[in-house]
PDB file of N, CA and C in Angstrom:
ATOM      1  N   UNK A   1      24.377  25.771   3.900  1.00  0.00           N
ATOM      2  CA  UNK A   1      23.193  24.938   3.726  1.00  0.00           C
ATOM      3  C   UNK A   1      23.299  23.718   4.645  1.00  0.00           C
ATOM      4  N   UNK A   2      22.231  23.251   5.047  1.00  0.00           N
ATOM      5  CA  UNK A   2      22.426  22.170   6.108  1.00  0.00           C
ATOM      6  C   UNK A   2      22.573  21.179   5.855  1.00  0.00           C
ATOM      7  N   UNK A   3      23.228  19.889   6.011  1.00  0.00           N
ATOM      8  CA  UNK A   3      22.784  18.648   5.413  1.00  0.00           C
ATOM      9  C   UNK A   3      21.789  17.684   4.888  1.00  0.00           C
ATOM     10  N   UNK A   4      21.589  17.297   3.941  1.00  0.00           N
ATOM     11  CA  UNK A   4      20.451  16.620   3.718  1.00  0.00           C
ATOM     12  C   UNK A   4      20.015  15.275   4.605  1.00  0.00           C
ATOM     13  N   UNK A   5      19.021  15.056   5.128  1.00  0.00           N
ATOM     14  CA  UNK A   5      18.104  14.172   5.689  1.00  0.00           C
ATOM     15  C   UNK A   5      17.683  13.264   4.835  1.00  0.00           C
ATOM     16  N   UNK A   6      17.627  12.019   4.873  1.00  0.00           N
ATOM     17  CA  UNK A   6      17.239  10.693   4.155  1.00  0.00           C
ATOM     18  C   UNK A   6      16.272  10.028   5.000  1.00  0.00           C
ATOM     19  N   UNK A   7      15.379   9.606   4.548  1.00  0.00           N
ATOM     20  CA  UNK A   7      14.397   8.906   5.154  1.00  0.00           C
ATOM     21  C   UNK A   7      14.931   7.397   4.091  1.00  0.00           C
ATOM     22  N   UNK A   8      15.316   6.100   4.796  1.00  0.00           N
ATOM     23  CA  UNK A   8      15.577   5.227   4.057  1.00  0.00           C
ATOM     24  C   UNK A   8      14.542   3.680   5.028  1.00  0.00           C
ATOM     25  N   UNK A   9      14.035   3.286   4.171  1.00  0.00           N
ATOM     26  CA  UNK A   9      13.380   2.019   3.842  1.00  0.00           C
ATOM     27  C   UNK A   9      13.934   0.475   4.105  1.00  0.00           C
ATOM     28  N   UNK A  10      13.905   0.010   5.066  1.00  0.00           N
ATOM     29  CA  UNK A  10      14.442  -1.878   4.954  1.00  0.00           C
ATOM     30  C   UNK A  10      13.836  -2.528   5.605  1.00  0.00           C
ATOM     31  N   UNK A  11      13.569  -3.693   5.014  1.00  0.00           N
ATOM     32  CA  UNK A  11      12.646  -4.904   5.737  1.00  0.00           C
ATOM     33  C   UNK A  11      13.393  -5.993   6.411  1.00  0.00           C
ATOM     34  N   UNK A  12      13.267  -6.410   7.292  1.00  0.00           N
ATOM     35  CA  UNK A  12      13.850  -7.700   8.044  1.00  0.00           C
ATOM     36  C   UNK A  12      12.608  -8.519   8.046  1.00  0.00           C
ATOM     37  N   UNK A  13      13.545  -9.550   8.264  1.00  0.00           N
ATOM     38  CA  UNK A  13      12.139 -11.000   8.338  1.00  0.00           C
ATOM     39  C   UNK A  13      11.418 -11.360   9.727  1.00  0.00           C
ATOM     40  N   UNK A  14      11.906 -10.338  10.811  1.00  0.00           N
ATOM     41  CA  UNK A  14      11.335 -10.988  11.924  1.00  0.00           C
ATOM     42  C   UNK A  14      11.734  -9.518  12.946  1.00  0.00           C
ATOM     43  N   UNK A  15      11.197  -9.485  13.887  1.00  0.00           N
ATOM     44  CA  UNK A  15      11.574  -8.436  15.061  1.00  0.00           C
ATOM     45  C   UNK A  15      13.157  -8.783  15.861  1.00  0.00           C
ATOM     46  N   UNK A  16      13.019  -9.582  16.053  1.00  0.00           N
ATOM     47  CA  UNK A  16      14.967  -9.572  16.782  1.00  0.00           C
ATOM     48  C   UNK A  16      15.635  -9.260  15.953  1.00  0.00           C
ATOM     49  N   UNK A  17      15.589  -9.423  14.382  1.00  0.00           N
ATOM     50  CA  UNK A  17      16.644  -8.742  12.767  1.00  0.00           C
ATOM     51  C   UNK A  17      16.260  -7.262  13.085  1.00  0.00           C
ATOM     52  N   UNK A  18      15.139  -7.146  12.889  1.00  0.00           N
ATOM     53  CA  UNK A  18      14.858  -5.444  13.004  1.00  0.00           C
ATOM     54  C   UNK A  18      15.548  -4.939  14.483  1.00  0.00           C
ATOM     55  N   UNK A  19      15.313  -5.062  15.794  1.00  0.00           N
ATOM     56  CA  UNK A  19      15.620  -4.821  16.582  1.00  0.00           C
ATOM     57  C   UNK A  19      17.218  -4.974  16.681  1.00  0.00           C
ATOM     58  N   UNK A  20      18.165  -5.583  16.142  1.00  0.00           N
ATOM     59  CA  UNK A  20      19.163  -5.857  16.481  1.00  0.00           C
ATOM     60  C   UNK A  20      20.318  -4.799  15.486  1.00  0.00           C
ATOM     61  N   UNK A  21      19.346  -5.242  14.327  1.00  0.00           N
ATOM     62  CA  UNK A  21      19.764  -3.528  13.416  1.00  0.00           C
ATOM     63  C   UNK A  21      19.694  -2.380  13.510  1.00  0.00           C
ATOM     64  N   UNK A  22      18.554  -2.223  13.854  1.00  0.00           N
ATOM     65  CA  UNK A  22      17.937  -0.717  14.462  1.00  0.00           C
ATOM     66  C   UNK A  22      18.496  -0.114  15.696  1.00  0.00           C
ATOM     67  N   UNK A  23      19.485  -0.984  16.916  1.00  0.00           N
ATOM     68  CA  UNK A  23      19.912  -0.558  17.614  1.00  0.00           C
ATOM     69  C   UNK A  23      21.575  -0.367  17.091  1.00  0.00           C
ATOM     70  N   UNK A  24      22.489  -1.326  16.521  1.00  0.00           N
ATOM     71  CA  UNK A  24      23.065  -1.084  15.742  1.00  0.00           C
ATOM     72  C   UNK A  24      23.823  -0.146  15.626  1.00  0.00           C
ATOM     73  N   UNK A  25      22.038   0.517  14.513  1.00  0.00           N
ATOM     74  CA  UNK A  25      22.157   1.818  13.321  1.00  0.00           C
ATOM     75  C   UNK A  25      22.665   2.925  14.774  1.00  0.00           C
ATOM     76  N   UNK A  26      21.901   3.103  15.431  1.00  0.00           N
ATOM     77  CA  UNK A  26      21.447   3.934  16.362  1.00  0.00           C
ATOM     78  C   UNK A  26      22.381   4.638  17.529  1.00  0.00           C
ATOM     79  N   UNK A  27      23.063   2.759  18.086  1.00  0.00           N
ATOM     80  CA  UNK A  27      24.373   2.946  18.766  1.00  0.00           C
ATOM     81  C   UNK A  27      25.208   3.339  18.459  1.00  0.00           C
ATOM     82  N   UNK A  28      25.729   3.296  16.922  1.00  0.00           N
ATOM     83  CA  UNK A  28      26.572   3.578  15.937  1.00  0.00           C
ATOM     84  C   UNK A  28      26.432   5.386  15.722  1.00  0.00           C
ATOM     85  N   UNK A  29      25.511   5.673  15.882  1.00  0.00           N
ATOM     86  CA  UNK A  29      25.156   6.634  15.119  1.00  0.00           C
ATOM     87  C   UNK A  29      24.975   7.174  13.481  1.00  0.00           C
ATOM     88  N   UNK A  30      24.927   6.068  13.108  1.00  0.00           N
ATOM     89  CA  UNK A  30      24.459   6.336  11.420  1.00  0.00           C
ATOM     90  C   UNK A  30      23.327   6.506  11.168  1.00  0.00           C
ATOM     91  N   UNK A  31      22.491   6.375  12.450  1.00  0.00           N
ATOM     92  CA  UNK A  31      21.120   6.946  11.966  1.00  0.00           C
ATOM     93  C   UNK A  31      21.072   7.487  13.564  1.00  0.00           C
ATOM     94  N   UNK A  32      19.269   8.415  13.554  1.00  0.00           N
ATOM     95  CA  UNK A  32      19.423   9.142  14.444  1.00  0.00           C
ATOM     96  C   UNK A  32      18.335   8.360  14.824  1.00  0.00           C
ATOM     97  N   UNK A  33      17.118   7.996  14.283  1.00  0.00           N
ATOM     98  CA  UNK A  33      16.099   7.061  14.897  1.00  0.00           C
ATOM     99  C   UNK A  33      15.509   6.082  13.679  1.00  0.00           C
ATOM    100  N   UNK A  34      14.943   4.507  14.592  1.00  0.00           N
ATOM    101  CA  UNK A  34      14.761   3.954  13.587  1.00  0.00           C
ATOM    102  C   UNK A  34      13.155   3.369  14.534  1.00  0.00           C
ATOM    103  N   UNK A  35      12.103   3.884  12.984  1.00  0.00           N
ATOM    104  CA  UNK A  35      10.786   2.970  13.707  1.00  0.00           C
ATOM    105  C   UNK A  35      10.717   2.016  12.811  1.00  0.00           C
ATOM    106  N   UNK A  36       9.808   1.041  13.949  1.00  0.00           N
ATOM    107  CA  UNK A  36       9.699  -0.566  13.027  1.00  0.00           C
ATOM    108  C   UNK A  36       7.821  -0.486  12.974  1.00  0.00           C
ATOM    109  N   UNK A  37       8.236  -1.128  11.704  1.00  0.00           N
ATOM    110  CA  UNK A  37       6.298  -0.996  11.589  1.00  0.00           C
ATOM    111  C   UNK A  37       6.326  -2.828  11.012  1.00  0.00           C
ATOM    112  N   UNK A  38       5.944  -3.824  12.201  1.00  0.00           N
ATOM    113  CA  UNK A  38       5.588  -4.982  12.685  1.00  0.00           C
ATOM    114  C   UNK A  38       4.488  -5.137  11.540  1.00  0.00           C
ATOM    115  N   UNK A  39       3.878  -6.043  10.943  1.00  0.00           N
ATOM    116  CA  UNK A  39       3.073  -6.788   9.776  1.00  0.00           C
ATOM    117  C   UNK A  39       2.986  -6.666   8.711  1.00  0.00           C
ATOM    118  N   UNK A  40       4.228  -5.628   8.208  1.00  0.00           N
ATOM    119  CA  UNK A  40       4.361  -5.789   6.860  1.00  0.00           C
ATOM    120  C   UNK A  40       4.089  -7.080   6.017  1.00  0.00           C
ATOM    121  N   UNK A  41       3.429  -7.054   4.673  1.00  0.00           N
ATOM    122  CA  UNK A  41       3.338  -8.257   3.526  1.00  0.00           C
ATOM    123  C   UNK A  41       3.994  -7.764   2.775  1.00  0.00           C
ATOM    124  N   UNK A  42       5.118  -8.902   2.381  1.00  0.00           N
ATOM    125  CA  UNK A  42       5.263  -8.059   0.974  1.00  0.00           C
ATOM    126  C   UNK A  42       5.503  -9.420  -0.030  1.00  0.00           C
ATOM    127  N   UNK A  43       5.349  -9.219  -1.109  1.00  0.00           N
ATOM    128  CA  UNK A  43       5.392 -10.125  -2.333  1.00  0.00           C
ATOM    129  C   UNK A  43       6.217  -9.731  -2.974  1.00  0.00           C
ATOM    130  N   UNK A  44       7.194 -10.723  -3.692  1.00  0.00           N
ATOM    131  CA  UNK A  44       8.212 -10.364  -4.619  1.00  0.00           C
ATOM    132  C   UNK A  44       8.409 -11.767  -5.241  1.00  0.00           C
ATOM    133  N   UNK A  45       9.311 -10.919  -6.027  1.00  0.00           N
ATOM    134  CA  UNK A  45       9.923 -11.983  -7.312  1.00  0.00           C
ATOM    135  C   UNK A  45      11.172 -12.736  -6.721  1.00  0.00           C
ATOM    136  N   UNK A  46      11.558 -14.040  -6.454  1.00  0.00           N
ATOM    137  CA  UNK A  46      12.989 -14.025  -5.987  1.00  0.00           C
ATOM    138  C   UNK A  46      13.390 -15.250  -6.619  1.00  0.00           C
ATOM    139  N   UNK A  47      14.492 -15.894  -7.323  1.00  0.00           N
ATOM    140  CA  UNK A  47      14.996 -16.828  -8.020  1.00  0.00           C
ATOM    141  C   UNK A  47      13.554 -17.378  -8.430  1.00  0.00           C
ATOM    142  N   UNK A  48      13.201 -16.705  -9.442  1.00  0.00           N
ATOM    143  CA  UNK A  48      12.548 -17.700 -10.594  1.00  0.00           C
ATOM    144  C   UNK A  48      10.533 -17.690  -9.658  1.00  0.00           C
ATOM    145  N   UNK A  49      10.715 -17.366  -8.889  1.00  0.00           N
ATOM    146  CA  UNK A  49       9.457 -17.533  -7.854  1.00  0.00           C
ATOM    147  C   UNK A  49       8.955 -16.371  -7.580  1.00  0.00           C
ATOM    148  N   UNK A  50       7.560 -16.227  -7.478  1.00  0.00           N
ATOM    149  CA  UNK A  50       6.755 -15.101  -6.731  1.00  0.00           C
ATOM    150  C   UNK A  50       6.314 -15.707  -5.527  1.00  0.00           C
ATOM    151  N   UNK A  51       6.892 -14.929  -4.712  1.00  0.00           N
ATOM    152  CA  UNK A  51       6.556 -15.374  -2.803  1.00  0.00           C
ATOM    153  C   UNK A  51       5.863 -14.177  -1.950  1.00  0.00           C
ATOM    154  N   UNK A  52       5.539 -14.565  -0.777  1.00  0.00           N
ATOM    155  CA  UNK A  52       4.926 -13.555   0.110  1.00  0.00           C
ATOM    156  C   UNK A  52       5.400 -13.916   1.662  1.00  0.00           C
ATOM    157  N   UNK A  53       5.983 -12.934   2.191  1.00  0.00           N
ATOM    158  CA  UNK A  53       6.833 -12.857   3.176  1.00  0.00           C
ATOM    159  C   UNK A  53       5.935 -12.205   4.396  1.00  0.00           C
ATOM    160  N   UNK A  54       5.851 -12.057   5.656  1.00  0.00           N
ATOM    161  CA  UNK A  54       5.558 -11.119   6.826  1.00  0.00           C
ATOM    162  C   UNK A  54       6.786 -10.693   6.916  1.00  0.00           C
ATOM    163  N   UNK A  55       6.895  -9.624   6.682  1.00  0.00           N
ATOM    164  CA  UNK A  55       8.225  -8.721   7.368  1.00  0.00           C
ATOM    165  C   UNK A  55       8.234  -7.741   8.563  1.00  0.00           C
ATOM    166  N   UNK A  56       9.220  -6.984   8.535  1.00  0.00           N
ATOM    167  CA  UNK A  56       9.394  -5.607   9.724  1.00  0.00           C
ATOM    168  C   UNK A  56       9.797  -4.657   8.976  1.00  0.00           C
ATOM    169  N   UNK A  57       9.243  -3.439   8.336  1.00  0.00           N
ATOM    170  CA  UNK A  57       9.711  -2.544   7.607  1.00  0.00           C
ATOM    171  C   UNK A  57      10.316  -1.420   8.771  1.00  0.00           C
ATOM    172  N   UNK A  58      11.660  -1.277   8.411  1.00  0.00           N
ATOM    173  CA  UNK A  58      11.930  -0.074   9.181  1.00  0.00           C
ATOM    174  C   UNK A  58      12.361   1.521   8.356  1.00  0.00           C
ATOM    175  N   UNK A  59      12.014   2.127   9.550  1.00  0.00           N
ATOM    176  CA  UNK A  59      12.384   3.792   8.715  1.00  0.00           C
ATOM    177  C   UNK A  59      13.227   3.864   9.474  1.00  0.00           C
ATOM    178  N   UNK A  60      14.061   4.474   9.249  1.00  0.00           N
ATOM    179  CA  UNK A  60      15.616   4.794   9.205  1.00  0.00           C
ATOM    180  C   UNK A  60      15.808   6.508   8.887  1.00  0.00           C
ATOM    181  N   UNK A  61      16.346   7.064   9.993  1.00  0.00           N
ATOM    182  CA  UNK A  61      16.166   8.574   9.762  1.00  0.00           C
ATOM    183  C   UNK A  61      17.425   8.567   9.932  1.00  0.00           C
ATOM    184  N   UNK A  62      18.657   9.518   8.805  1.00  0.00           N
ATOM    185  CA  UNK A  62      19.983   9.596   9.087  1.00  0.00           C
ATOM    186  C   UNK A  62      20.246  10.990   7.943  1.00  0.00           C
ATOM    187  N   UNK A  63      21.585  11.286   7.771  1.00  0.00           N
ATOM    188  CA  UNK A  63      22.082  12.191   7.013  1.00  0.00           C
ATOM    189  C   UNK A  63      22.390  11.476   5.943  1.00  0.00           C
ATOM    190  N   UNK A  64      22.520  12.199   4.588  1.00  0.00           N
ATOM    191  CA  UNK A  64      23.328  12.241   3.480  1.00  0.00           C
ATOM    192  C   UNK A  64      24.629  11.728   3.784  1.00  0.00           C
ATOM    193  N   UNK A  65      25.410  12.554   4.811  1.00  0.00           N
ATOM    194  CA  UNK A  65      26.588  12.450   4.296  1.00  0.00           C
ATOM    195  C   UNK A  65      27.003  10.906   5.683  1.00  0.00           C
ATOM    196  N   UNK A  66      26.173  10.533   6.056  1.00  0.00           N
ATOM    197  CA  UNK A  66      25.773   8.724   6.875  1.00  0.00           C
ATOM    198  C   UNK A  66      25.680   7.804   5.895  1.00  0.00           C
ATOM    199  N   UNK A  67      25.061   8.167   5.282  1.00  0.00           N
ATOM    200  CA  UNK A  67      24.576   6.833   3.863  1.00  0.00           C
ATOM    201  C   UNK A  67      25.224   6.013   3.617  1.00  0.00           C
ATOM    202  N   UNK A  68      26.517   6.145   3.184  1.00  0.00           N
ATOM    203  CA  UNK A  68      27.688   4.898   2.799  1.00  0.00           C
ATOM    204  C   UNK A  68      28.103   4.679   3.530  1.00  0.00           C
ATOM    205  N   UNK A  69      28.694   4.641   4.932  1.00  0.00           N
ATOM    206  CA  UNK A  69      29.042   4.374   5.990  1.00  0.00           C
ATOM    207  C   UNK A  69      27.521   3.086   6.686  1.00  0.00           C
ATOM    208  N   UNK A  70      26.596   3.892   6.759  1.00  0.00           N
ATOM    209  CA  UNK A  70      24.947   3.158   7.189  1.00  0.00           C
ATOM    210  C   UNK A  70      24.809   1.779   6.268  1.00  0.00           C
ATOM    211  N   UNK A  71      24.759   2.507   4.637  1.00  0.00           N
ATOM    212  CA  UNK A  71      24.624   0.746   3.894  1.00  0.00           C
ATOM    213  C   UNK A  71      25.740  -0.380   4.104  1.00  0.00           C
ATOM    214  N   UNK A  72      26.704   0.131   4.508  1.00  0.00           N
ATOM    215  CA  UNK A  72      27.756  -1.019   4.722  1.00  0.00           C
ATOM    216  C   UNK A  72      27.497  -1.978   5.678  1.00  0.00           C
ATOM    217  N   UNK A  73      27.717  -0.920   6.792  1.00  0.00           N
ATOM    218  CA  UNK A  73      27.021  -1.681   8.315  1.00  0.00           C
ATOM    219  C   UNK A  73      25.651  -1.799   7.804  1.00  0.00           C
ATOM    220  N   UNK A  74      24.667  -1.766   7.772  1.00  0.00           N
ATOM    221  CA  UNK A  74      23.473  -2.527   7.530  1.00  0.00           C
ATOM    222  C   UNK A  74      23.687  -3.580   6.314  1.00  0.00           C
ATOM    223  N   UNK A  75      24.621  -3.671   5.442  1.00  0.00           N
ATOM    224  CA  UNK A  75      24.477  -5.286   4.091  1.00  0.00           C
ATOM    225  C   UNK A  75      25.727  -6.058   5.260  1.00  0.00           C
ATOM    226  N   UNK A  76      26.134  -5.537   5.857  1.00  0.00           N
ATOM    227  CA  UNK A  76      27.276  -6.737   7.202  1.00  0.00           C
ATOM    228  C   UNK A  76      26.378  -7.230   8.006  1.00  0.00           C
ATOM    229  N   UNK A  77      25.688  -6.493   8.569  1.00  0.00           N
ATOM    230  CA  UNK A  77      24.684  -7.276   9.565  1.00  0.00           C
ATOM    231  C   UNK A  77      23.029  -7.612   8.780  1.00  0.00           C
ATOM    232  N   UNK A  78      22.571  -7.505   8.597  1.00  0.00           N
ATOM    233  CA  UNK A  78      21.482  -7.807   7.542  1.00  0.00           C
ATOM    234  C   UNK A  78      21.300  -9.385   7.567  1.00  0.00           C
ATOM    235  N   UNK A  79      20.428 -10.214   7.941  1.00  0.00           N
ATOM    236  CA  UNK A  79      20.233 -11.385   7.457  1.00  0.00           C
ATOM    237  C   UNK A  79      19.864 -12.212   5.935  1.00  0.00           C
ATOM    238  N   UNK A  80      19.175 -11.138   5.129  1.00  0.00           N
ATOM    239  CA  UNK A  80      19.297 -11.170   4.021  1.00  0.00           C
ATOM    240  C   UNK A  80      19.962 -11.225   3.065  1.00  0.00           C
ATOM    241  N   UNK A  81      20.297 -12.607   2.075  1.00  0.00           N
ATOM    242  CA  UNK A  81      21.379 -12.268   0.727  1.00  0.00           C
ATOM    243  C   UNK A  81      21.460 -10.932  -0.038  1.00  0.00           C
ATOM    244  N   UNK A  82      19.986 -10.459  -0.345  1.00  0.00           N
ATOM    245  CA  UNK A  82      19.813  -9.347  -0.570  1.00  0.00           C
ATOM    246  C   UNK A  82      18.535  -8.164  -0.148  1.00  0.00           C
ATOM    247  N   UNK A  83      19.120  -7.424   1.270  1.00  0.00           N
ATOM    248  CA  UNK A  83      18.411  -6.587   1.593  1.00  0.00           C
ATOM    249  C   UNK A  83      18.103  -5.592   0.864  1.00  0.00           C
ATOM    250  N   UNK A  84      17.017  -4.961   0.930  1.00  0.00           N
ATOM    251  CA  UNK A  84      16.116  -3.879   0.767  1.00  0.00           C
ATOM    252  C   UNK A  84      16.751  -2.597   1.184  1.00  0.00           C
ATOM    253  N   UNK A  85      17.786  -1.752   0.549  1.00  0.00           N
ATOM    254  CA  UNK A  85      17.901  -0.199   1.541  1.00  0.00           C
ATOM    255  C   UNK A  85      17.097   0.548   0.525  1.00  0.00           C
ATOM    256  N   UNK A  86      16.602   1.844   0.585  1.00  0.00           N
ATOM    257  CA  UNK A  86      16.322   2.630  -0.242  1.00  0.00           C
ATOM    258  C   UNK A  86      16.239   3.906   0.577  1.00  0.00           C
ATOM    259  N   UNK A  87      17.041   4.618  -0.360  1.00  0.00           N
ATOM    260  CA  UNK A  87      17.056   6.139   0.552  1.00  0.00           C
ATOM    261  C   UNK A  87      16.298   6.970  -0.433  1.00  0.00           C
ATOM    262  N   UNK A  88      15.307   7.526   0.250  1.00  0.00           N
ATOM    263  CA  UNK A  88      14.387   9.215   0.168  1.00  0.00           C
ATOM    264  C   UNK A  88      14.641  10.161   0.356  1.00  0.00           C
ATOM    265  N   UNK A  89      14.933  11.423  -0.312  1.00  0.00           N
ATOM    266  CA  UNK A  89      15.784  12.664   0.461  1.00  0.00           C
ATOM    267  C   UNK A  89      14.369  13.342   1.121  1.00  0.00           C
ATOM    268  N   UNK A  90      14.687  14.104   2.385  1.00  0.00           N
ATOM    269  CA  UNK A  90      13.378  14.364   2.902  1.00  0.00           C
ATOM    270  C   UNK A  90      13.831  15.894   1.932  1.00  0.00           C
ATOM    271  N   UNK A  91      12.828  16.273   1.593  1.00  0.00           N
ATOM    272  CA  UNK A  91      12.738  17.741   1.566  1.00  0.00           C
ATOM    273  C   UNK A  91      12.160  18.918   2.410  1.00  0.00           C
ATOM    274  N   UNK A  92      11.059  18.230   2.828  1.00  0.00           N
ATOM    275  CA  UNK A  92      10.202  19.457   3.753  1.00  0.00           C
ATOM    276  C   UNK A  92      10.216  19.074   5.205  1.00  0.00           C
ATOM    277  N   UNK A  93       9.745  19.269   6.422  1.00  0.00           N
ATOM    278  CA  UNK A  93       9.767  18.886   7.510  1.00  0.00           C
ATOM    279  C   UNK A  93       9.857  20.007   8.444  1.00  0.00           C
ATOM    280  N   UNK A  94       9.757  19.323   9.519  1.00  0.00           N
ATOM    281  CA  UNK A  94       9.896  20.289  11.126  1.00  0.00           C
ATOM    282  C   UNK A  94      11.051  20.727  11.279  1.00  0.00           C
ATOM    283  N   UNK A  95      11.334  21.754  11.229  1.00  0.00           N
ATOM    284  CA  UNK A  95      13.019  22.051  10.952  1.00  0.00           C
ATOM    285  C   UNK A  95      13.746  21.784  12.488  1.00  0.00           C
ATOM    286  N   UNK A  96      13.259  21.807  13.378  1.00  0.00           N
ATOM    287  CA  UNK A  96      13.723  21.314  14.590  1.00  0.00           C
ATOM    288  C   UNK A  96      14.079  19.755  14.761  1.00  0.00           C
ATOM    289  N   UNK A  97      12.954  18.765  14.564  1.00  0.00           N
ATOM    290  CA  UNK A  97      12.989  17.164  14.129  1.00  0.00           C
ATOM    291  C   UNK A  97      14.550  16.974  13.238  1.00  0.00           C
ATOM    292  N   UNK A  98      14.513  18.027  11.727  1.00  0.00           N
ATOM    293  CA  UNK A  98      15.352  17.748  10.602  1.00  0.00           C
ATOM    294  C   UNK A  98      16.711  18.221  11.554  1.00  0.00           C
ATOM    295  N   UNK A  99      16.792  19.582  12.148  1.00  0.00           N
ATOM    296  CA  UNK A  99      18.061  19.226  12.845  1.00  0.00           C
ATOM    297  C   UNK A  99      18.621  18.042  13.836  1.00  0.00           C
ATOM    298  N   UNK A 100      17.348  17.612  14.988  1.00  0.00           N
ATOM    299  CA  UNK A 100      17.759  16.769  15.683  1.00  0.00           C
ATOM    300  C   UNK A 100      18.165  15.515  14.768  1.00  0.00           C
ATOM    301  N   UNK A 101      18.077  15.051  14.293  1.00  0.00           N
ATOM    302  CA  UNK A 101      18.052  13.804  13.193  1.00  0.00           C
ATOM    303  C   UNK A 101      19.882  14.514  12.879  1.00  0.00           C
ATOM    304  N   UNK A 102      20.067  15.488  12.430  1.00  0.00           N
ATOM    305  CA  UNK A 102      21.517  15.824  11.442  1.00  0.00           C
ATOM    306  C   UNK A 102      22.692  15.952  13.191  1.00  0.00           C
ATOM    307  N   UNK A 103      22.011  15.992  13.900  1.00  0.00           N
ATOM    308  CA  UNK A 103      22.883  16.210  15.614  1.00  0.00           C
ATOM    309  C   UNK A 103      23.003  14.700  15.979  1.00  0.00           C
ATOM    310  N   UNK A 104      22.084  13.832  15.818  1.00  0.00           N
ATOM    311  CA  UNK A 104      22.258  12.239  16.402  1.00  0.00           C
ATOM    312  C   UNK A 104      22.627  11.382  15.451  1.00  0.00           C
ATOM    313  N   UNK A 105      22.859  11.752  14.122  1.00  0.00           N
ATOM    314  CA  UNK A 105      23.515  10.704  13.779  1.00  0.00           C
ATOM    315  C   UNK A 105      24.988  11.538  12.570  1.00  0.00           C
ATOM    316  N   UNK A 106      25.412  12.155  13.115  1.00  0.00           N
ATOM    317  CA  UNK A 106      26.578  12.738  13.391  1.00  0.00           C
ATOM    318  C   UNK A 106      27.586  11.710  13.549  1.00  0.00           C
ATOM    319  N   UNK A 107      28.874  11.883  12.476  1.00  0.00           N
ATOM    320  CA  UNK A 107      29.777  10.870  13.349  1.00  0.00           C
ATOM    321  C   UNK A 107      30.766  11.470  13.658  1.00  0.00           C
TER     322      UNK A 107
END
């Protein structure tokens, strides 16, 4: 059976955080590609306060067996006290895409 594919979720506060992570992830190979989607809003709860942030949400395409190796290096470099990871298992997809993704971020 092939490895599982994660589609995982994190916001940075600005494009040079995203960009500096995302290459990182990438150089590293713990992930195989990372897109940034520029004007995120997001609102949250944080010490006692409801706030609203512009962020950089990035997708993060890597393996299962990347994950703990990926969250480490991403909560080390991360500008955030507490970043955002969240991993999605992909289930369905382009089975060509789902291999290239399990070939580039290979360690």
């Amino acid at each position: 059976m092939s490895e599982p594919v994660l589609l995982c979720y994190c916001c940075c506060p600005d494009a040079a955080s995203a960009r500096a992570l995302a290459e990182a992830l990438v150089g590293e190979r713990l992930a195989a590609c990372v897109s940034h989607l520029p004007g995120v809003r997001s609102t949250y709860r944080w010490q006692g306060e409801v706030t609203s942030d512009s962020e950089e949400l990035l997708l993060i395409k890597t393996t299962a067996g990347r994950f703990d190796t990926l969250k480490a290096r991403l909560l080390q470099l991360h500008p955030y006290e507490l970043p955002e990871l969240i991993a999605v298992p992909v289930t369905h997809g382009h089975d060509a895409y789902l291999d290239w993704v399990r070939a580039n971020a290979a360690g």
